[in-house]
N, C-alpha and C. Protein backbone atom coordinates (compact mmCIF):
# COMPACT_ATOMS: atom_id res chain seq x y z
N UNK A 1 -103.04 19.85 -73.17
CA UNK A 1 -101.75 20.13 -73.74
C UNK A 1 -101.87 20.20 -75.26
N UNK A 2 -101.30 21.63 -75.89
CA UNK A 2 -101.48 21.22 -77.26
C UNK A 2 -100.50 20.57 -78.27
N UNK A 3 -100.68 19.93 -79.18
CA UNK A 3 -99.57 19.32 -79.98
C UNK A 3 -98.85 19.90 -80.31
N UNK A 4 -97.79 19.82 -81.01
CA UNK A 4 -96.62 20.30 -81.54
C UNK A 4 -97.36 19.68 -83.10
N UNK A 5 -96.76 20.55 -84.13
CA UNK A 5 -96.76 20.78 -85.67
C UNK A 5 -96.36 19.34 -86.24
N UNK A 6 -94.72 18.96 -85.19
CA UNK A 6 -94.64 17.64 -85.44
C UNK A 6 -95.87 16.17 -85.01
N UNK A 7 -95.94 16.45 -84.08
CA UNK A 7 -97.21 15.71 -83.91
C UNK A 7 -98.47 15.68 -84.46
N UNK A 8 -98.86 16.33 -85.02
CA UNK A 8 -99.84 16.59 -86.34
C UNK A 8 -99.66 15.75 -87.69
N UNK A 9 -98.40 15.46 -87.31
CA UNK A 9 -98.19 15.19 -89.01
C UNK A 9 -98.73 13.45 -89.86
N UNK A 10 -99.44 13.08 -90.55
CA UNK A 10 -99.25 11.84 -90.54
C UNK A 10 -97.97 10.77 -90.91
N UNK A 11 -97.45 11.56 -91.57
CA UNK A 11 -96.35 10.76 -92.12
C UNK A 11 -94.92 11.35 -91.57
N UNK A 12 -93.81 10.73 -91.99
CA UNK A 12 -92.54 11.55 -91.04
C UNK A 12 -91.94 12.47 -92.23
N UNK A 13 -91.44 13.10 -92.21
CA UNK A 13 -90.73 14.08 -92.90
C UNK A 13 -89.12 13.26 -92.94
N UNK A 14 -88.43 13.05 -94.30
CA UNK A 14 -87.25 12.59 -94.48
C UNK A 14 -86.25 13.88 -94.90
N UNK A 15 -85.29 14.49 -94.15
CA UNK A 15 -84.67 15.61 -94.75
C UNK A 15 -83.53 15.03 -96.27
N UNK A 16 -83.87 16.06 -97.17
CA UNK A 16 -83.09 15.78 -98.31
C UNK A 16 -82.22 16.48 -98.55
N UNK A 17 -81.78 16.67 -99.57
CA UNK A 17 -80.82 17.73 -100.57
C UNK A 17 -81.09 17.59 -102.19
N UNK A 18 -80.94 18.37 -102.60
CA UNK A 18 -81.33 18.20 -104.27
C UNK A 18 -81.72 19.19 -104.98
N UNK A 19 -81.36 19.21 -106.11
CA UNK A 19 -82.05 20.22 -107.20
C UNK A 19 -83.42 19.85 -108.15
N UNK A 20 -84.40 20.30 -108.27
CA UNK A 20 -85.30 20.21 -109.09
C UNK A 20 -85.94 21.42 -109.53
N UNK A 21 -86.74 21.49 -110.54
CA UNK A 21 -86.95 22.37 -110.80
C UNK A 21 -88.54 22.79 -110.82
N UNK A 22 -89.25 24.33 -110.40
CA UNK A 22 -90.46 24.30 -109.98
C UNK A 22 -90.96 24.59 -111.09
N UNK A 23 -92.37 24.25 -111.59
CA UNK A 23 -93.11 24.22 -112.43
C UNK A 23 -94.36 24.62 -112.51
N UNK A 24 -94.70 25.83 -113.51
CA UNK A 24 -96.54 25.73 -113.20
C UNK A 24 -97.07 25.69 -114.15
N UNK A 25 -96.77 25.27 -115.53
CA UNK A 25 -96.88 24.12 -116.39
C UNK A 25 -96.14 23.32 -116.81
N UNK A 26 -96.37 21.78 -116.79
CA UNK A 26 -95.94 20.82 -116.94
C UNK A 26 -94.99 20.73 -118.18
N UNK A 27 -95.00 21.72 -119.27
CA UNK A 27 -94.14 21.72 -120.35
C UNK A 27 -93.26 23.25 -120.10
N UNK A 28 -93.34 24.02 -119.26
CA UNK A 28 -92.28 24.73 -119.34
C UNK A 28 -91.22 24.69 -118.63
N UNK A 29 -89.94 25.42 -118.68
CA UNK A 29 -88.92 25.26 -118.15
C UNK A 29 -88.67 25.17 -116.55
N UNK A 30 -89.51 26.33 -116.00
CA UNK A 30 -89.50 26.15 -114.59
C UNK A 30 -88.14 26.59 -113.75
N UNK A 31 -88.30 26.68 -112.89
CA UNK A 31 -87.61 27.94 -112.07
C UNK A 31 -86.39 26.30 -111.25
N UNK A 32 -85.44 26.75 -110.46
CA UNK A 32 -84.48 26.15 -109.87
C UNK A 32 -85.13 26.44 -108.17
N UNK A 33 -84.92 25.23 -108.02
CA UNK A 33 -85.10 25.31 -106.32
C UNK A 33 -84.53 24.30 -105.81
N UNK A 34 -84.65 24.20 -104.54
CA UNK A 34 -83.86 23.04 -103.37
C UNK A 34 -84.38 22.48 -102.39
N UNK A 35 -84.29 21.16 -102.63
CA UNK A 35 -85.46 19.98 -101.86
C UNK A 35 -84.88 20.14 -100.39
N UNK A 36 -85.84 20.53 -99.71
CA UNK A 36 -85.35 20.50 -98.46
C UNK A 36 -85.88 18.79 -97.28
N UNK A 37 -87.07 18.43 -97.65
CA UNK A 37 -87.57 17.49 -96.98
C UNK A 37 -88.88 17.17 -98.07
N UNK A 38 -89.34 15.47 -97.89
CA UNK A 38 -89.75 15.40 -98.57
C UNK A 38 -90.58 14.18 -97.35
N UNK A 39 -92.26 13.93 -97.43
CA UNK A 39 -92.91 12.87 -97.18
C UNK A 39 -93.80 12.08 -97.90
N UNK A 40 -94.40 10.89 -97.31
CA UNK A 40 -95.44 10.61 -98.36
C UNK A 40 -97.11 11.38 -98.43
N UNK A 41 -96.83 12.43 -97.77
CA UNK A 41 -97.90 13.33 -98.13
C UNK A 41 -97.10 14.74 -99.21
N UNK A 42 -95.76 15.21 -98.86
CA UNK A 42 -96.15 16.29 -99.41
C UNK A 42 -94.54 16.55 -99.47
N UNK A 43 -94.09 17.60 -100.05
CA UNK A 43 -92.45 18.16 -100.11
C UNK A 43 -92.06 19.49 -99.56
N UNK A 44 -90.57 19.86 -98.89
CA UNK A 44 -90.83 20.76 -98.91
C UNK A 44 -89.30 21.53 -99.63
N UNK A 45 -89.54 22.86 -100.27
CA UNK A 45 -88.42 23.60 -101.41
C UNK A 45 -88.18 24.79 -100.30
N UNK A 46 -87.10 24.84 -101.11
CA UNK A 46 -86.47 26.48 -101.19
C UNK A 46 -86.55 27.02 -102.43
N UNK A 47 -86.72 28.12 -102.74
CA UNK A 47 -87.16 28.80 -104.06
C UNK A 47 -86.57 29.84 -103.77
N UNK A 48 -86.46 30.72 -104.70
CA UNK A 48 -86.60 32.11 -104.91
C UNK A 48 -87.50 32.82 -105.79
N UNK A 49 -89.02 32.27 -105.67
CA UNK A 49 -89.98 32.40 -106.33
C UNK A 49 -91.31 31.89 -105.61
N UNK A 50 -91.81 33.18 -105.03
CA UNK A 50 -93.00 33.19 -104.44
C UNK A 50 -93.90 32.02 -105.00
N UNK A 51 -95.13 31.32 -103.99
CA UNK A 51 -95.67 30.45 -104.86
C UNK A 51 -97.08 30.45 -104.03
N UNK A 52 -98.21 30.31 -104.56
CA UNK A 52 -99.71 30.58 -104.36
C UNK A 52 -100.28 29.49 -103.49
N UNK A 53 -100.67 29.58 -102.66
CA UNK A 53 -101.48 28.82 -101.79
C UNK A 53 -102.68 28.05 -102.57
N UNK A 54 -102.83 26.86 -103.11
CA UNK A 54 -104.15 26.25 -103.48
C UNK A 54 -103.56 25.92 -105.13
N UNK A 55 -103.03 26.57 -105.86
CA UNK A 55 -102.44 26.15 -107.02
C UNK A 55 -101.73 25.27 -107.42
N UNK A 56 -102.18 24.54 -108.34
CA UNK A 56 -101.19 23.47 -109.13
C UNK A 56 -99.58 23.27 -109.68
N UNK A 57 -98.51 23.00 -109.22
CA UNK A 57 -97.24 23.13 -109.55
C UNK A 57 -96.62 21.67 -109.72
N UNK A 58 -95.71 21.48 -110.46
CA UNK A 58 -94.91 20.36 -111.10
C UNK A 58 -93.40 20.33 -110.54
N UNK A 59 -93.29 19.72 -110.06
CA UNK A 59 -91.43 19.53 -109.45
C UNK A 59 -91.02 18.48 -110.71
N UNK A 60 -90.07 18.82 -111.47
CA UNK A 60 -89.08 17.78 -111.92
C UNK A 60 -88.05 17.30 -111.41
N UNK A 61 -87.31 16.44 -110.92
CA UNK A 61 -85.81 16.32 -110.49
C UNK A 61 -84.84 16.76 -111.46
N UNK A 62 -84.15 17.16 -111.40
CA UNK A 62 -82.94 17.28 -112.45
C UNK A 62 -81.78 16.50 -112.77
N UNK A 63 -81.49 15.85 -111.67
CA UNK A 63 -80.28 15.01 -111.51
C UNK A 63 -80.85 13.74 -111.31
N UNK A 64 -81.55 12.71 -112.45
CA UNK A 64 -81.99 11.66 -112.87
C UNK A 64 -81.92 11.06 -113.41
N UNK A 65 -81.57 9.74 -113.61
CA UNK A 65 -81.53 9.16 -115.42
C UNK A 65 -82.81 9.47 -115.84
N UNK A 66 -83.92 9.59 -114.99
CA UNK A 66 -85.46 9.83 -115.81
C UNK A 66 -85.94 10.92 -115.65
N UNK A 67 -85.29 11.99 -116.92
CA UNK A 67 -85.88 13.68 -116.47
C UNK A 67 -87.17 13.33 -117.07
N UNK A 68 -88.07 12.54 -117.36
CA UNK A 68 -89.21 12.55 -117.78
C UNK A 68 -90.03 12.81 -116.57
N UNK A 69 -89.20 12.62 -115.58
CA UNK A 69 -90.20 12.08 -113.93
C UNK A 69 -90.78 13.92 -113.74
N UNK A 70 -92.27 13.58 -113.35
CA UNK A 70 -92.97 14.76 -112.97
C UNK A 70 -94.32 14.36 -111.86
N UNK A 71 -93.72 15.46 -110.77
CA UNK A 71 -94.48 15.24 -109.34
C UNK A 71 -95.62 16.58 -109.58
N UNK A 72 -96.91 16.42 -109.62
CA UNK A 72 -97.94 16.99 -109.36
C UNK A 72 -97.84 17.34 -108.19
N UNK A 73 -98.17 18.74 -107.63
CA UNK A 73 -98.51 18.65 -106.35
C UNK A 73 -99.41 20.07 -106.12
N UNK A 74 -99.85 20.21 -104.67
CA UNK A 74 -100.73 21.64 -104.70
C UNK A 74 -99.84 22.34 -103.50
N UNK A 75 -100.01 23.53 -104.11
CA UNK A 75 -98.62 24.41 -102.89
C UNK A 75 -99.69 25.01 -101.38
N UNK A 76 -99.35 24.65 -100.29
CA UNK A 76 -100.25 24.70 -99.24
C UNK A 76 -99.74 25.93 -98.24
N UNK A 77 -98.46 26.70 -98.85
CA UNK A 77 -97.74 27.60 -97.52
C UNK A 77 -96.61 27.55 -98.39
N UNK A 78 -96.19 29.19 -97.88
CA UNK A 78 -94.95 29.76 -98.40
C UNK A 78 -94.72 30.89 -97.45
N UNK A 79 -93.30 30.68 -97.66
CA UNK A 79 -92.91 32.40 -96.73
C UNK A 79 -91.12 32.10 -96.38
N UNK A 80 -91.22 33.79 -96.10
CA UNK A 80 -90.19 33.79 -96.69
C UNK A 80 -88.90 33.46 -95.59
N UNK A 81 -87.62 32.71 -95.92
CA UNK A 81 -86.63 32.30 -94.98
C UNK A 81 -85.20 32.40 -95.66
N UNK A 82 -85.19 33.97 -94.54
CA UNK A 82 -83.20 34.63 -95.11
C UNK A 82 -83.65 34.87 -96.74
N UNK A 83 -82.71 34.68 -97.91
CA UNK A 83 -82.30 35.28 -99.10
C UNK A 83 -83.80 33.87 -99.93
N UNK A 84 -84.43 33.52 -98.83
CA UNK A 84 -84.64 32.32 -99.89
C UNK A 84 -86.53 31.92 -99.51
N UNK A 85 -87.63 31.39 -100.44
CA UNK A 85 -88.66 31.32 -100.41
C UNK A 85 -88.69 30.03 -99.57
N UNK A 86 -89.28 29.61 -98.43
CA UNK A 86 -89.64 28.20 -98.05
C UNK A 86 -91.02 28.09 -98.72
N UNK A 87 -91.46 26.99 -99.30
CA UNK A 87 -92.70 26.51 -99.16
C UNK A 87 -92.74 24.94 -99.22
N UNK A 88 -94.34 24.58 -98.67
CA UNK A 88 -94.72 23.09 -98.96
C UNK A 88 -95.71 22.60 -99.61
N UNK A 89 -95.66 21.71 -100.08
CA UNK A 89 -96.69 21.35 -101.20
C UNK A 89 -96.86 20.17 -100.83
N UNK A 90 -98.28 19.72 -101.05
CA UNK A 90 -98.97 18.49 -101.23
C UNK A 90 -99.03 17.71 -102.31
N UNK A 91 -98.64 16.78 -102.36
CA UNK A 91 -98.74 15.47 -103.36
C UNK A 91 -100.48 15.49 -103.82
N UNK A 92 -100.41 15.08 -104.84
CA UNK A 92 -101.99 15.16 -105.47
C UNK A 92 -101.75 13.73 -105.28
N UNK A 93 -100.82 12.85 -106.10
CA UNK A 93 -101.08 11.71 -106.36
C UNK A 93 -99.66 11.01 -105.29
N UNK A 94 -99.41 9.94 -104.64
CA UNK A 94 -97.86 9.66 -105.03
C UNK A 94 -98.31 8.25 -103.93
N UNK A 95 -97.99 7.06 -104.40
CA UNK A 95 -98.40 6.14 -103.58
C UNK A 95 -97.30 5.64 -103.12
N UNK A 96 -96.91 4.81 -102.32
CA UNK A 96 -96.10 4.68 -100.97
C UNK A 96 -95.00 3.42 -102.04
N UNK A 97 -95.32 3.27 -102.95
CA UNK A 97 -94.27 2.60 -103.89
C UNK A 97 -93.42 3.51 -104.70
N UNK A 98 -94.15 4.22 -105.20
CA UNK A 98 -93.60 6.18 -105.77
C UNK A 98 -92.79 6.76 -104.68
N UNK A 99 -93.12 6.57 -103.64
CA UNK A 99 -91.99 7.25 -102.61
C UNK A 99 -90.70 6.43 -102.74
N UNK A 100 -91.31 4.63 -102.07
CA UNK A 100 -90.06 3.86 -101.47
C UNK A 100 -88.64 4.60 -103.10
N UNK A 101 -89.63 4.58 -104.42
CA UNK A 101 -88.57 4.24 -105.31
C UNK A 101 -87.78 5.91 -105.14
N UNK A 102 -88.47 6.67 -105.14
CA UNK A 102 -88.21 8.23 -104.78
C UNK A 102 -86.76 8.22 -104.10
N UNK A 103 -87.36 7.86 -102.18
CA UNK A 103 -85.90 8.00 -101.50
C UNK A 103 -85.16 6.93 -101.46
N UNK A 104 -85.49 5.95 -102.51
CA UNK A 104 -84.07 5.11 -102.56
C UNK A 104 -82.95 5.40 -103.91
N UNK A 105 -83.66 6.12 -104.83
CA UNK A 105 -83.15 7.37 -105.83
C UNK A 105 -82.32 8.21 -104.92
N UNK A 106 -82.68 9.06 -104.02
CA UNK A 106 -82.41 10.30 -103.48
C UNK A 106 -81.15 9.57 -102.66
N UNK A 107 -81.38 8.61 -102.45
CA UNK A 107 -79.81 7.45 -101.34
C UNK A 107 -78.75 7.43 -102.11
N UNK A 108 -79.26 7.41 -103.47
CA UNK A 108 -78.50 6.92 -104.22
C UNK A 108 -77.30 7.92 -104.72
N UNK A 109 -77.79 9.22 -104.87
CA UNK A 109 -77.18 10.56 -105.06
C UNK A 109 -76.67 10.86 -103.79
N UNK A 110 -77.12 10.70 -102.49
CA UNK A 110 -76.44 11.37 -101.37
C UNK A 110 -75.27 10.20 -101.15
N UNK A 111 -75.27 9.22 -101.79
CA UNK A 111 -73.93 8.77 -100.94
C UNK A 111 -72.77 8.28 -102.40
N UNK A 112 -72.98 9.23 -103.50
CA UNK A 112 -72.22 9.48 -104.57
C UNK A 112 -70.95 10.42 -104.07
């Protein structure tokens, strides 16, 4: 029997909502997109901006007290869904304390 995609996964996927913005250097402005799900391996956006398989990109949050905050990650899959880019990206770095504080941030906005 073969697995399902979900069953593959190591970690669970938490569905979000949110604005941040995509980045492919760490000091420029960066494009608008929408957090669709996020784990402790990896995230996943909506864009409207194609994005490269194996390349380096920066998510900022936007709606933060700390716009300093910047997520490294490597983009692993993209394509395209209705008016809008899906892709997912891998965390380079993000340890399981970086998350807890992450979606208890992200709690914090969804029940504003």
């Amino acid at each position: 029997m073969r697995k399902s995609s979900r069953d593959k996964r190591r970690f669970p996927r938490f569905p979000i909502m949110g604005m941040v913005r995509l980045q492919q250097d760490p000091k420029a402005k960066g494009k608008e997109a929408y957090l669709a799900n996020i784990s402790r391996d990896g995230i996943g956006l909506y864009t409207h901006k194609w994005v490269r398989s194996g390349e380096t990109y920066y998510i900022r949050p936007m709606s933060w007290s700390n716009l300093d905050e910047l997520w490294t990650v490597k983009a692993i899959w993209c394509k395209a869904e209705g008016n809008f880019i899906m892709a997912g990206f891998k965390f380079t770095s993000m340890t399981d304390q970086e998350l807890d504080r992450i979606k208890k941030q992200l709690l914090l906005f969804s029940s504003l």
